[in-house]
N, C-alpha and C. Protein backbone atom coordinates (compact mmCIF):
# COMPACT_ATOMS: atom_id res chain seq x y z
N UNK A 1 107.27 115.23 94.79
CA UNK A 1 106.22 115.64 95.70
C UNK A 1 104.87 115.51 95.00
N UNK A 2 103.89 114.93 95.40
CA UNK A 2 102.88 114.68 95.05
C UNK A 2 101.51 116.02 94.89
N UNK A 3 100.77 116.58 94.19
CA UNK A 3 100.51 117.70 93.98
C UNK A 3 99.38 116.88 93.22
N UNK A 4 97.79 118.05 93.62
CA UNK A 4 96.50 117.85 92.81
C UNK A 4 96.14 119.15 92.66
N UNK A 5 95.17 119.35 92.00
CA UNK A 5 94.56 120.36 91.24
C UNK A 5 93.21 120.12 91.59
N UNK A 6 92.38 121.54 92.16
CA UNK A 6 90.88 121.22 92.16
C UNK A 6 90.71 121.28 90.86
N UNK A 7 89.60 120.35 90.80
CA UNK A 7 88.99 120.10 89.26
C UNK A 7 87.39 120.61 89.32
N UNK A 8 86.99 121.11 88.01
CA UNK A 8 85.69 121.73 88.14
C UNK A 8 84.45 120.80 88.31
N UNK A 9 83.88 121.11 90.02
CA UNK A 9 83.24 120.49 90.27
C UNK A 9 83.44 119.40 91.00
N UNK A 10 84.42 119.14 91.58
CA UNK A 10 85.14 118.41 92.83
C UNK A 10 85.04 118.74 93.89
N UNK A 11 84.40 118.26 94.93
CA UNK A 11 84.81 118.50 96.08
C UNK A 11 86.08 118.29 96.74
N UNK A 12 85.62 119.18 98.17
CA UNK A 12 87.40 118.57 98.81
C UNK A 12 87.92 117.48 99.22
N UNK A 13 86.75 116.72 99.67
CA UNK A 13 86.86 115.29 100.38
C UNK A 13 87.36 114.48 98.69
N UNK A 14 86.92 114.94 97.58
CA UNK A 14 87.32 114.23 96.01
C UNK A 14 88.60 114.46 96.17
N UNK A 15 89.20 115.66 96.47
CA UNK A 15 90.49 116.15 96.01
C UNK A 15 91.47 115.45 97.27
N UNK A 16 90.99 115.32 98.18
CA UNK A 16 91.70 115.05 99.75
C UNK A 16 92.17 113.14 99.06
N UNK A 17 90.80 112.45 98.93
CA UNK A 17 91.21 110.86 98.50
C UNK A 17 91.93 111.15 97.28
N UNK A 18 91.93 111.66 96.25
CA UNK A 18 92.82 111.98 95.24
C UNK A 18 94.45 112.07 95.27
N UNK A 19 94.16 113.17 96.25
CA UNK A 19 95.85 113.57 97.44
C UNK A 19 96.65 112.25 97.50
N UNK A 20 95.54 111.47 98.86
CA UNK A 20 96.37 110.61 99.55
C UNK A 20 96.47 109.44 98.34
N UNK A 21 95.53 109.17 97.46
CA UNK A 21 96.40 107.85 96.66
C UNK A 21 97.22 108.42 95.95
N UNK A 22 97.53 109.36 95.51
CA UNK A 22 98.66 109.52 95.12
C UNK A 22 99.81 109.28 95.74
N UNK A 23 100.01 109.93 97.15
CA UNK A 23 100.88 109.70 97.89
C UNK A 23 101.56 108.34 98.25
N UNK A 24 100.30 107.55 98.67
CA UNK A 24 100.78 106.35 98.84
C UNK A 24 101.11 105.62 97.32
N UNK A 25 100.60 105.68 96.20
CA UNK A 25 101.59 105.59 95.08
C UNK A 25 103.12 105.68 95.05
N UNK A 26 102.81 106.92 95.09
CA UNK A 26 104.09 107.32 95.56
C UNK A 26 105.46 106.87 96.13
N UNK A 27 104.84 106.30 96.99
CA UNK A 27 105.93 105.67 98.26
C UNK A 27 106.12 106.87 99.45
N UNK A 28 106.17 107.67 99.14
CA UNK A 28 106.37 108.70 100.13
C UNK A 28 106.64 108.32 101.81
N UNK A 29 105.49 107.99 101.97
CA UNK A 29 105.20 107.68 103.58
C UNK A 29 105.72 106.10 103.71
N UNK A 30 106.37 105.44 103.23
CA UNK A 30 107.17 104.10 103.33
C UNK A 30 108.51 104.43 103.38
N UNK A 31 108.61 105.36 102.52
CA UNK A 31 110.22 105.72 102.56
C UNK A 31 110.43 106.64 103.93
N UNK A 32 109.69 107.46 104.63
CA UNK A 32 109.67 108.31 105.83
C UNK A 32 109.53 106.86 106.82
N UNK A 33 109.11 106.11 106.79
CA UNK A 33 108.84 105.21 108.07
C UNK A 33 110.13 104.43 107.70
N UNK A 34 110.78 103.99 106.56
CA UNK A 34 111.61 103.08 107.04
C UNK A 34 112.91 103.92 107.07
N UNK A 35 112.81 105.32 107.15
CA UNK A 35 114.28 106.02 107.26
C UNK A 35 114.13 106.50 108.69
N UNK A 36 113.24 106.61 109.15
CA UNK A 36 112.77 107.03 110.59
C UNK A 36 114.38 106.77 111.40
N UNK A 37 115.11 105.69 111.49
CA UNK A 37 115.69 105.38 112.34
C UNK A 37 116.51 104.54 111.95
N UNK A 38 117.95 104.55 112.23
CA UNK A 38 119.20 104.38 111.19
C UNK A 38 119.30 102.51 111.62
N UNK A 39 119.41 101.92 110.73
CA UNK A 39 119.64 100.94 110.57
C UNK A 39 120.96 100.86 109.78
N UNK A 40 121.88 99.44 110.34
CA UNK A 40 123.20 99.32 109.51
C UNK A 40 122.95 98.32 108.93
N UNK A 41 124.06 98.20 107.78
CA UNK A 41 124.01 97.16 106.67
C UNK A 41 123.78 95.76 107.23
N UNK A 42 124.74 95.59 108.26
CA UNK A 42 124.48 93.90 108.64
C UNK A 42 123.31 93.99 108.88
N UNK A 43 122.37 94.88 110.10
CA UNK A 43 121.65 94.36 110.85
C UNK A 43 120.52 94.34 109.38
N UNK A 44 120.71 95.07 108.82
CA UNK A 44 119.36 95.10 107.47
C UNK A 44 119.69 93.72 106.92
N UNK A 45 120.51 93.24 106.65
CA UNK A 45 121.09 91.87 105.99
C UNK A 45 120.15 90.82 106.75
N UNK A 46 120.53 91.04 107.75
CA UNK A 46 119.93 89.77 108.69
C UNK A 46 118.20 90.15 108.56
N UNK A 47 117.59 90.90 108.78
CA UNK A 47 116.14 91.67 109.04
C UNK A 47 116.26 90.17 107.54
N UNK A 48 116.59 90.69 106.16
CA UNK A 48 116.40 90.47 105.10
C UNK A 48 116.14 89.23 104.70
N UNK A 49 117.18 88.18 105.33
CA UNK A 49 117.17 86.88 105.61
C UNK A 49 116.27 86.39 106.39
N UNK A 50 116.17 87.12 107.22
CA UNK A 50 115.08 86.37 108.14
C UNK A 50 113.41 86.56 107.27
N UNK A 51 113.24 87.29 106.88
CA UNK A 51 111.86 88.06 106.22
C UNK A 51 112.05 86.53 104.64
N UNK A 52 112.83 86.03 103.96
CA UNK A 52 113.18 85.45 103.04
C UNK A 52 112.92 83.67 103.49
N UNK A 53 113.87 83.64 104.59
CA UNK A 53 113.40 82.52 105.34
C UNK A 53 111.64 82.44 105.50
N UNK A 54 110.93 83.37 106.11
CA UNK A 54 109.57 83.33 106.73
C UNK A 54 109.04 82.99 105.44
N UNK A 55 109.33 83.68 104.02
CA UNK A 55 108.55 83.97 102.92
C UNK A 55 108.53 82.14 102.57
N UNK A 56 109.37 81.94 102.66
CA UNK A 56 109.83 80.37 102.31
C UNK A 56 109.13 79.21 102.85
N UNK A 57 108.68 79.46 104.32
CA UNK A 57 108.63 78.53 104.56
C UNK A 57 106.94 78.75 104.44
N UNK A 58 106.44 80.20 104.31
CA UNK A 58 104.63 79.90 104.04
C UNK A 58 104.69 79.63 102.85
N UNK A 59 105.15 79.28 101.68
CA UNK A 59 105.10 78.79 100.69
C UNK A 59 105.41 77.93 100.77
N UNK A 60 106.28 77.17 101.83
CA UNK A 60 106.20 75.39 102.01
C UNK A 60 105.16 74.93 102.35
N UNK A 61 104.63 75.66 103.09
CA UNK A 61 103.67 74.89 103.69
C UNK A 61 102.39 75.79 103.93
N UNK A 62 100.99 74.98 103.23
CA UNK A 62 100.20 76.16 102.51
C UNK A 62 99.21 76.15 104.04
N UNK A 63 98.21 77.10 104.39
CA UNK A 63 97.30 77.13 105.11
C UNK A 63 96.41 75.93 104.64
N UNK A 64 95.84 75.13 105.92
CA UNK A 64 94.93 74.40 105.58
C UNK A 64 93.67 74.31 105.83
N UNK A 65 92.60 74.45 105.24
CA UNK A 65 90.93 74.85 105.54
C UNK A 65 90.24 73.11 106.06
């Protein structure tokens, strides 16, 4: 669990952005969104492949300006 300390001479809005990068360091709130809702092994398999495929093919083929 992620935890700050006022420091002398900090404000709250210091201590509040302090908070949240930690958190998202963390992982915290990535791991709550992708447990949100039960996924099974195949269907994650496939998600996985498909996300691997996509990665693949924008590295085949680069954006062109």
């Amino acid at each position: 669990m992620a935890t700050v300390v006022l420091r002398s001479n900090e404000s709250q809005d210091q201590l509040l952005k302090r908070f949240r990068k930690k958190v998202v360091k963390s992982g915290v709130l990535s791991t709550v969104r992708r447990k949100r809702w039960f996924v099974s092994k195949s269907e994650l398999r496939r998600v996985e492949k498909k996300k691997a495929i996509r990665r693949l093919r924008r590295r085949q083929y680069p954006p062109h300006e």
